[in-house]
C-alpha atoms as a PDB file:
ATOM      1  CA  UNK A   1       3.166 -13.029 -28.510  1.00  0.00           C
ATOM      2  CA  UNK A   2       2.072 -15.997 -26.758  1.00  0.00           C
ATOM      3  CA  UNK A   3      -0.314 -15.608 -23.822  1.00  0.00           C
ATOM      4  CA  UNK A   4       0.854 -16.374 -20.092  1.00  0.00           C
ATOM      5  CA  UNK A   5      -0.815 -19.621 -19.086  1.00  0.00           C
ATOM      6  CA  UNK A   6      -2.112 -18.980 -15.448  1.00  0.00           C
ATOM      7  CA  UNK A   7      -1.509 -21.645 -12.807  1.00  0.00           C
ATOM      8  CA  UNK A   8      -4.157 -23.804 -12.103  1.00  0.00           C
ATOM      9  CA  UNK A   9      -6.093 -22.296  -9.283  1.00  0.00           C
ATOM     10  CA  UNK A  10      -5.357 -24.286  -5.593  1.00  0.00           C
ATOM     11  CA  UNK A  11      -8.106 -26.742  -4.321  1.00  0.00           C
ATOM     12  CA  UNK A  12     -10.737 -25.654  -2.331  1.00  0.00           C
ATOM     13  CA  UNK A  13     -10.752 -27.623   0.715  1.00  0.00           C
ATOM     14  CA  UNK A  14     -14.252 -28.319   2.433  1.00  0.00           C
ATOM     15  CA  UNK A  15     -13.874 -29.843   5.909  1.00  0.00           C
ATOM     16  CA  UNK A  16     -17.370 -30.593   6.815  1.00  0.00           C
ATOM     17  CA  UNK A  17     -18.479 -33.484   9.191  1.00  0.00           C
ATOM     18  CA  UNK A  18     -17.523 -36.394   6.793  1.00  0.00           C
ATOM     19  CA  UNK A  19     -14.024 -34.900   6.812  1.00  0.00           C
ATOM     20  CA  UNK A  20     -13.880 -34.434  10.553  1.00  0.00           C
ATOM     21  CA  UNK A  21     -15.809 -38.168  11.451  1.00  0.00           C
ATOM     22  CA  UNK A  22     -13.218 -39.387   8.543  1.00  0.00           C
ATOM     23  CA  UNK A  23     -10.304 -38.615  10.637  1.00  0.00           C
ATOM     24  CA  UNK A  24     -11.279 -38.360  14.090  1.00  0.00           C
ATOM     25  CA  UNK A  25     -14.480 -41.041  14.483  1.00  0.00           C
ATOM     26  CA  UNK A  26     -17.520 -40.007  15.387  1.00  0.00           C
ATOM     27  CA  UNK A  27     -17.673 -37.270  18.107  1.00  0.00           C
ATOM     28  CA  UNK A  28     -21.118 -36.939  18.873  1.00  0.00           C
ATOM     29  CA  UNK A  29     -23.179 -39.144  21.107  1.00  0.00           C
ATOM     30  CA  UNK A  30     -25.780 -41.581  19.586  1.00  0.00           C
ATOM     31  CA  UNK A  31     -28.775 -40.100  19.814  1.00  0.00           C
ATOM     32  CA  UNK A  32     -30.750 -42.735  17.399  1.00  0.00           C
ATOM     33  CA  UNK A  33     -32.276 -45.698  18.927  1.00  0.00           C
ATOM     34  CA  UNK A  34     -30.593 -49.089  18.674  1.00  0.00           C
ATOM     35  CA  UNK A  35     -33.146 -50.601  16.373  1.00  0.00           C
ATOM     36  CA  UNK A  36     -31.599 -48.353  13.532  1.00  0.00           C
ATOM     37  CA  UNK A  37     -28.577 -48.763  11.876  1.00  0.00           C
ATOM     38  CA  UNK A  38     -26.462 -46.670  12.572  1.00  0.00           C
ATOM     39  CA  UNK A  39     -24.924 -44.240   9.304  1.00  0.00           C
ATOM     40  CA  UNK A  40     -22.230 -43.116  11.012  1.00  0.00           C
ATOM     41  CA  UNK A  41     -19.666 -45.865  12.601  1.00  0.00           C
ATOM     42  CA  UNK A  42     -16.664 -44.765  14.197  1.00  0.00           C
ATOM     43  CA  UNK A  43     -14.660 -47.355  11.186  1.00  0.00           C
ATOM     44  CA  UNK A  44     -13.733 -44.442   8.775  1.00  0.00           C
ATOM     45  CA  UNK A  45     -13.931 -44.597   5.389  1.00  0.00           C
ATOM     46  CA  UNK A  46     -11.467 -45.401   3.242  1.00  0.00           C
ATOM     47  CA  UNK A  47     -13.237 -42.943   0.443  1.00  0.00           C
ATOM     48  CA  UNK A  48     -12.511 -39.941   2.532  1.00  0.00           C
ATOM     49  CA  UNK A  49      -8.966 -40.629   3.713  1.00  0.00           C
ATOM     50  CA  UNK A  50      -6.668 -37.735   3.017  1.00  0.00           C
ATOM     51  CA  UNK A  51      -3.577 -40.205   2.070  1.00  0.00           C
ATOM     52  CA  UNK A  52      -6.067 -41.523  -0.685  1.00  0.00           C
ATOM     53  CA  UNK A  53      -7.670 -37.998  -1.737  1.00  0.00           C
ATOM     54  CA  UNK A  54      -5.006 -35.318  -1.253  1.00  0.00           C
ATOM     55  CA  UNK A  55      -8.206 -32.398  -1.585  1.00  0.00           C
ATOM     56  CA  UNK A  56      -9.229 -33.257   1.854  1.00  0.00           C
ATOM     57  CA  UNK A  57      -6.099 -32.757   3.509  1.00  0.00           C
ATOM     58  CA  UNK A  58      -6.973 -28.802   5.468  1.00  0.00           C
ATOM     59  CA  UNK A  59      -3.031 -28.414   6.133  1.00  0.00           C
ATOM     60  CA  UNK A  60      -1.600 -25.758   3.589  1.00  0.00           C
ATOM     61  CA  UNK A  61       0.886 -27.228   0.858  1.00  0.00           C
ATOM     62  CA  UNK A  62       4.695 -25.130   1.153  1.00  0.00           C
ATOM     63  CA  UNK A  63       5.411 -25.975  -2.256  1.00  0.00           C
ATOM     64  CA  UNK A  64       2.402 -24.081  -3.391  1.00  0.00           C
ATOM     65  CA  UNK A  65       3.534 -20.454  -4.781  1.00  0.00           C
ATOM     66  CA  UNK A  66       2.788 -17.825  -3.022  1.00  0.00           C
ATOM     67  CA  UNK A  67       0.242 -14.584  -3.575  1.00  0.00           C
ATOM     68  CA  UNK A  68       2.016 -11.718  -5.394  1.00  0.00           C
ATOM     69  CA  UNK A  69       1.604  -8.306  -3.602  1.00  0.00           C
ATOM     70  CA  UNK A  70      -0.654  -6.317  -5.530  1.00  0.00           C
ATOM     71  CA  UNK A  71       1.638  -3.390  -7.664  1.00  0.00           C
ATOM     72  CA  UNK A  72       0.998   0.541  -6.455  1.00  0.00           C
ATOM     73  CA  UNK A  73      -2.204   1.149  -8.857  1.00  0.00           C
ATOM     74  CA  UNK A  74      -3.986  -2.022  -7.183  1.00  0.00           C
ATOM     75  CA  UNK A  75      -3.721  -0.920  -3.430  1.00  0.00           C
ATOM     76  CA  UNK A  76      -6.452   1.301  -1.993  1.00  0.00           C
ATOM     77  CA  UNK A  77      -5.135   4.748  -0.949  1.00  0.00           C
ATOM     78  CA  UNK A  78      -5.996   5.316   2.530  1.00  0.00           C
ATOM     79  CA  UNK A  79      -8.188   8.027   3.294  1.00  0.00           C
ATOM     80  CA  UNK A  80      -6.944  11.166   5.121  1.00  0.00           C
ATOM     81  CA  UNK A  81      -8.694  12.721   7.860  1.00  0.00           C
ATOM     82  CA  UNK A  82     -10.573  15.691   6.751  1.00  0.00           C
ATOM     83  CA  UNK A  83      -9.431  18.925   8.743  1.00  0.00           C
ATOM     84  CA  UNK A  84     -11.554  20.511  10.969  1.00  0.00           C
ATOM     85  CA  UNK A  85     -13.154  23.849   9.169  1.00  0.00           C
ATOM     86  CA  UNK A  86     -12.003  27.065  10.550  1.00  0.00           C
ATOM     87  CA  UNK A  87     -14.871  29.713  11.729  1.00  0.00           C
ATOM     88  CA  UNK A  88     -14.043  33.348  11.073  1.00  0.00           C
ATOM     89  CA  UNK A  89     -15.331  35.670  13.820  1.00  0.00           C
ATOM     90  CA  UNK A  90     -15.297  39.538  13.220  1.00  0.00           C
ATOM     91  CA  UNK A  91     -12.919  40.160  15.616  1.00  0.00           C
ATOM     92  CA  UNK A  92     -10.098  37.204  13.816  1.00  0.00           C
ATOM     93  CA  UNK A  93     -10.940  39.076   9.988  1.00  0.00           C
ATOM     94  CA  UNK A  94     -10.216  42.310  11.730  1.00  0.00           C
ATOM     95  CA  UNK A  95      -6.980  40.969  13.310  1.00  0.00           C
ATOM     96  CA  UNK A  96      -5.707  39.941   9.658  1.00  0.00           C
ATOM     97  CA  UNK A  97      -6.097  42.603   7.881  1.00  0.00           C
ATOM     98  CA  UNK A  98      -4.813  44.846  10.412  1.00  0.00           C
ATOM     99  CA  UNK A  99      -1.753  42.804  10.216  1.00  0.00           C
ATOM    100  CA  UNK A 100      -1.379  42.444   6.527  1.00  0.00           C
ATOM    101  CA  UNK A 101      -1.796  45.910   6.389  1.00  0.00           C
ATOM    102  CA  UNK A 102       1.202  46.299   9.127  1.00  0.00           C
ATOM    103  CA  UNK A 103       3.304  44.429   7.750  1.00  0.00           C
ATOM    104  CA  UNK A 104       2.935  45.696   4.515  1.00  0.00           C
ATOM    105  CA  UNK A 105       3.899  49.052   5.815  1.00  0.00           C
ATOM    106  CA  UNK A 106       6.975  47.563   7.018  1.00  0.00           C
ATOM    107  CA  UNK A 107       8.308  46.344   3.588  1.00  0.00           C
ATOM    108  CA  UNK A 108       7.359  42.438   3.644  1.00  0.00           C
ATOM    109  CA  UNK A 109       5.424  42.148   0.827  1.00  0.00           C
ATOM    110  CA  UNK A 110       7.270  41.376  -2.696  1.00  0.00           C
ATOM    111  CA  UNK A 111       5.453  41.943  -5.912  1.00  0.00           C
ATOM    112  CA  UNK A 112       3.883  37.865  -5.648  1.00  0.00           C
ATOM    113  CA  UNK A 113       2.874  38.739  -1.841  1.00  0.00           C
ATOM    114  CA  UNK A 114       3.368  38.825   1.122  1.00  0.00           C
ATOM    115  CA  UNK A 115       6.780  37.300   2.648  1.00  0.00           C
ATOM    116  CA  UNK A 116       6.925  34.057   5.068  1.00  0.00           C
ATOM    117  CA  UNK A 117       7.946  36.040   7.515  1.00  0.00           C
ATOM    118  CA  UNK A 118       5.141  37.938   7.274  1.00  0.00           C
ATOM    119  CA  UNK A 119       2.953  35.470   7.139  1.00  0.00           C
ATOM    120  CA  UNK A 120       4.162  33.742  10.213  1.00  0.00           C
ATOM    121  CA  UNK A 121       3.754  37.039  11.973  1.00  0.00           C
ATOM    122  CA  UNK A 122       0.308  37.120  11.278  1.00  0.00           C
ATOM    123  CA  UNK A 123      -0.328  33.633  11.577  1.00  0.00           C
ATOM    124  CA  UNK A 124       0.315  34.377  15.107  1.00  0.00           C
ATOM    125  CA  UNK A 125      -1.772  37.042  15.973  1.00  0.00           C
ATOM    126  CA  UNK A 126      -4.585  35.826  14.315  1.00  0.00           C
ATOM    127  CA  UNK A 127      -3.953  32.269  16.351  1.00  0.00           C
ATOM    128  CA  UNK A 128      -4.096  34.919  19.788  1.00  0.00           C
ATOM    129  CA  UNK A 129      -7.619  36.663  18.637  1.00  0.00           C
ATOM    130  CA  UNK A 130      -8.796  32.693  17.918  1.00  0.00           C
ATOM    131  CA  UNK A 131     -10.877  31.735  21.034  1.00  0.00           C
ATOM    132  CA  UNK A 132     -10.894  27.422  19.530  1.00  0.00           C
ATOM    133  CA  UNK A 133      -8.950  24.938  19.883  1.00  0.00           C
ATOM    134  CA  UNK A 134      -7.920  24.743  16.116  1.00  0.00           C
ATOM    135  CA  UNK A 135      -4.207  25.098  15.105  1.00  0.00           C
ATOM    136  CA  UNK A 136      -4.339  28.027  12.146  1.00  0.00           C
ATOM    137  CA  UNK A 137      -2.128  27.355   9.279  1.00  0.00           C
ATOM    138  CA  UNK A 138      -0.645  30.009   6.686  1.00  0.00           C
ATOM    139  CA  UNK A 139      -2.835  27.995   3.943  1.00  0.00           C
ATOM    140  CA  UNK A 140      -6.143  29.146   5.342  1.00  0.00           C
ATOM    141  CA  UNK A 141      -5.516  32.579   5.710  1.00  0.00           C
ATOM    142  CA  UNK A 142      -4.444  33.148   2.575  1.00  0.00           C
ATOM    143  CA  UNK A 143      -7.526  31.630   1.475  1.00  0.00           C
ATOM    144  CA  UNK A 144      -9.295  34.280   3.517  1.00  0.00           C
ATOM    145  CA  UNK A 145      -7.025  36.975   1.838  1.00  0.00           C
ATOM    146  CA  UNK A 146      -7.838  35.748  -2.028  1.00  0.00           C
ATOM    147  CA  UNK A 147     -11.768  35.194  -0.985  1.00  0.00           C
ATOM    148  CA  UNK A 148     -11.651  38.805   0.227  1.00  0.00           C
ATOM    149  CA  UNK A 149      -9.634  39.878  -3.152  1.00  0.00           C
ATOM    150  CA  UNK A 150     -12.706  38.333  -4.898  1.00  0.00           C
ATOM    151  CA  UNK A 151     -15.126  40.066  -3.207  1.00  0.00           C
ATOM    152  CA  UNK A 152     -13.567  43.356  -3.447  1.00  0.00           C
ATOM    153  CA  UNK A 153     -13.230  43.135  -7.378  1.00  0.00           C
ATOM    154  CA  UNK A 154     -16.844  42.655  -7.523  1.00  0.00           C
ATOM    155  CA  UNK A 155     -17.622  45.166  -5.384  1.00  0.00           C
ATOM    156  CA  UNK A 156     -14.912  47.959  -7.628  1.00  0.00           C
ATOM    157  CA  UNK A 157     -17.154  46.211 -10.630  1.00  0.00           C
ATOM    158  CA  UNK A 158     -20.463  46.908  -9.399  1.00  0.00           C
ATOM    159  CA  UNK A 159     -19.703  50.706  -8.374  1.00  0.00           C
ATOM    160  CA  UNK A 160     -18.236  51.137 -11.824  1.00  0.00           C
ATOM    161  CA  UNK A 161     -21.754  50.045 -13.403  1.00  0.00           C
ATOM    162  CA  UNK A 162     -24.141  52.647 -14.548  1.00  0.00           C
ATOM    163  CA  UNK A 163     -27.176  53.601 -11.791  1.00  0.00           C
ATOM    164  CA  UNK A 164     -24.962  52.005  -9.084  1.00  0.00           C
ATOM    165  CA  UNK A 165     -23.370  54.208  -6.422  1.00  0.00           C
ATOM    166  CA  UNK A 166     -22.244  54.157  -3.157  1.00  0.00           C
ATOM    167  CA  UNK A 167     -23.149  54.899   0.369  1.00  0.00           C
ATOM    168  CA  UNK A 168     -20.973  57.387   2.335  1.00  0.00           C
ATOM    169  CA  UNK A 169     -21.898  56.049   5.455  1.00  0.00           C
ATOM    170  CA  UNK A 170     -21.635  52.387   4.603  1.00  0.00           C
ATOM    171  CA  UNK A 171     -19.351  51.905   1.634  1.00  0.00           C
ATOM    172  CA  UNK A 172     -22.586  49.695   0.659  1.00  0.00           C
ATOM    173  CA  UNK A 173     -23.279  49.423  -3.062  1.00  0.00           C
ATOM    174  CA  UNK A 174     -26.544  51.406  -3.549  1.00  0.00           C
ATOM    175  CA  UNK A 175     -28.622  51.062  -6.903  1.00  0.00           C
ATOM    176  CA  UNK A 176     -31.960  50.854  -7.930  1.00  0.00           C
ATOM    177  CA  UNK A 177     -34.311  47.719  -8.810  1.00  0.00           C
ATOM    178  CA  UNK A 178     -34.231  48.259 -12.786  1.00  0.00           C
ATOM    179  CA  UNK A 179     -30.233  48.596 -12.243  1.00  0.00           C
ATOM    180  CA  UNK A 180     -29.743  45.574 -10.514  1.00  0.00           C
ATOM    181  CA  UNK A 181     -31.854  43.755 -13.365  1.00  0.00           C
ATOM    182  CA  UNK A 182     -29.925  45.266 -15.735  1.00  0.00           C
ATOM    183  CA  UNK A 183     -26.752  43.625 -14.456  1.00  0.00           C
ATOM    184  CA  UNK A 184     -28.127  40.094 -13.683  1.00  0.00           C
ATOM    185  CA  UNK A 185     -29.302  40.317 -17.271  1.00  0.00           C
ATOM    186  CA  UNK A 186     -26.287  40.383 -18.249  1.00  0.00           C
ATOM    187  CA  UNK A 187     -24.267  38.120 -16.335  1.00  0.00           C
ATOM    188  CA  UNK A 188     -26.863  35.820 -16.883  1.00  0.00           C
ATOM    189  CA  UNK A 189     -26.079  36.273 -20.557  1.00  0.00           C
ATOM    190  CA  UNK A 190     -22.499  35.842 -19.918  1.00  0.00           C
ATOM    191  CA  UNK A 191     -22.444  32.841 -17.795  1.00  0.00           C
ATOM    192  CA  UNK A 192     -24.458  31.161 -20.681  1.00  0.00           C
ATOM    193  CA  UNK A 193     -22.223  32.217 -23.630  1.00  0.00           C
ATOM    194  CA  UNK A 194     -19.595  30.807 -20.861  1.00  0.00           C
ATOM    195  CA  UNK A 195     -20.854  27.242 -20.414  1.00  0.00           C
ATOM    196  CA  UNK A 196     -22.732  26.825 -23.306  1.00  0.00           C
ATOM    197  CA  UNK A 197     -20.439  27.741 -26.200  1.00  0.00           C
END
């Protein structure tokens, strides 16, 4: 297939002071004495004429074609405005799960979750116990829902471990130092079979 032949790029024009005493004479007062010649007359020169030399001429030619807009992958995506992070108090992780658990009791939560009924329902109660000025959206506290799934797995994994126990008074895991070891041993060993392998 035969290449495209691109069109001959468009001439740079230059319009320094030989251009501008060219067309216009000389502008600027004669500050060399008279016993000098003088370089610069206010006669133009014929080399520098644009009718002569067509470069020279600063007006834009209309016949030249114009720049193609750049296609969808060339143009830079604008950047978005990163939203504002959301700080959990007590009293707003409280206020969640005391309405998840509500409406749960209610019947609006299917086997994938929670309704978006629900959800707007708690959206809004959460939004009251929020002292900032920060709109809450559904997004982020279901984030705060699946972080606190996360946690609580760990926590059912931990108790479940040999030497580990739990406090009565706390619900705090409880275990000794060699017990502890034992599990970051193996973890350890897991994470490196993990990324490693």
């Amino acid at each position: 297939m035969p290449r495209k032949k691109n069109p001959p790029p468009a001439p740079v024009v230059a319009f320094t002071m030989a251009t501008r005493t060219a067309r216009y004479g000389n502008t600027q007062p004669n500050t060399q004495p008279s016993t000098q010649s003088n370089t610069q007359s206010n006669t133009p020169d014929p080399t520098l004429d644009p009718a002569l030399d067509p470069t020279l001429d600063p007006t834009p030619d209309p016949t030249s074609e114009p720049t193609p807009e750049p296609d969808e992958s060339q143009r830079q995506t604008i950047p978005t405005k990163k939203r504002a992070s959301l700080i959990w108090t007590d009293m707003m992780e409280e206020t969640l799960f005391n309405k998840l658990y509500r409406q749960d009791r209610l019947g609006k939560r299917a086997d994938m979750g929670f309704k978006s009924e629900a959800w707007a329902v708690v959206r809004d109660t959460v939004q009251d116990a929020y002292t900032g000025c920060i709109v809450i959206d559904v997004s982020q506290l279901k984030n705060k829902e699946s972080n606190y799934k996360a946690l609580y797995k760990d926590w059912r994994w931990l108790r479940e471990q040999s030497g580990f126990g739990r406090d009565p008074d706390t619900s705090r895991i409880t275990a000794s130092i060699q017990a502890w070891n034992d599990v970051i041993k193996v973890y350890f060993h897991y994470f490196n079979i993990y990324i490693y392998t």
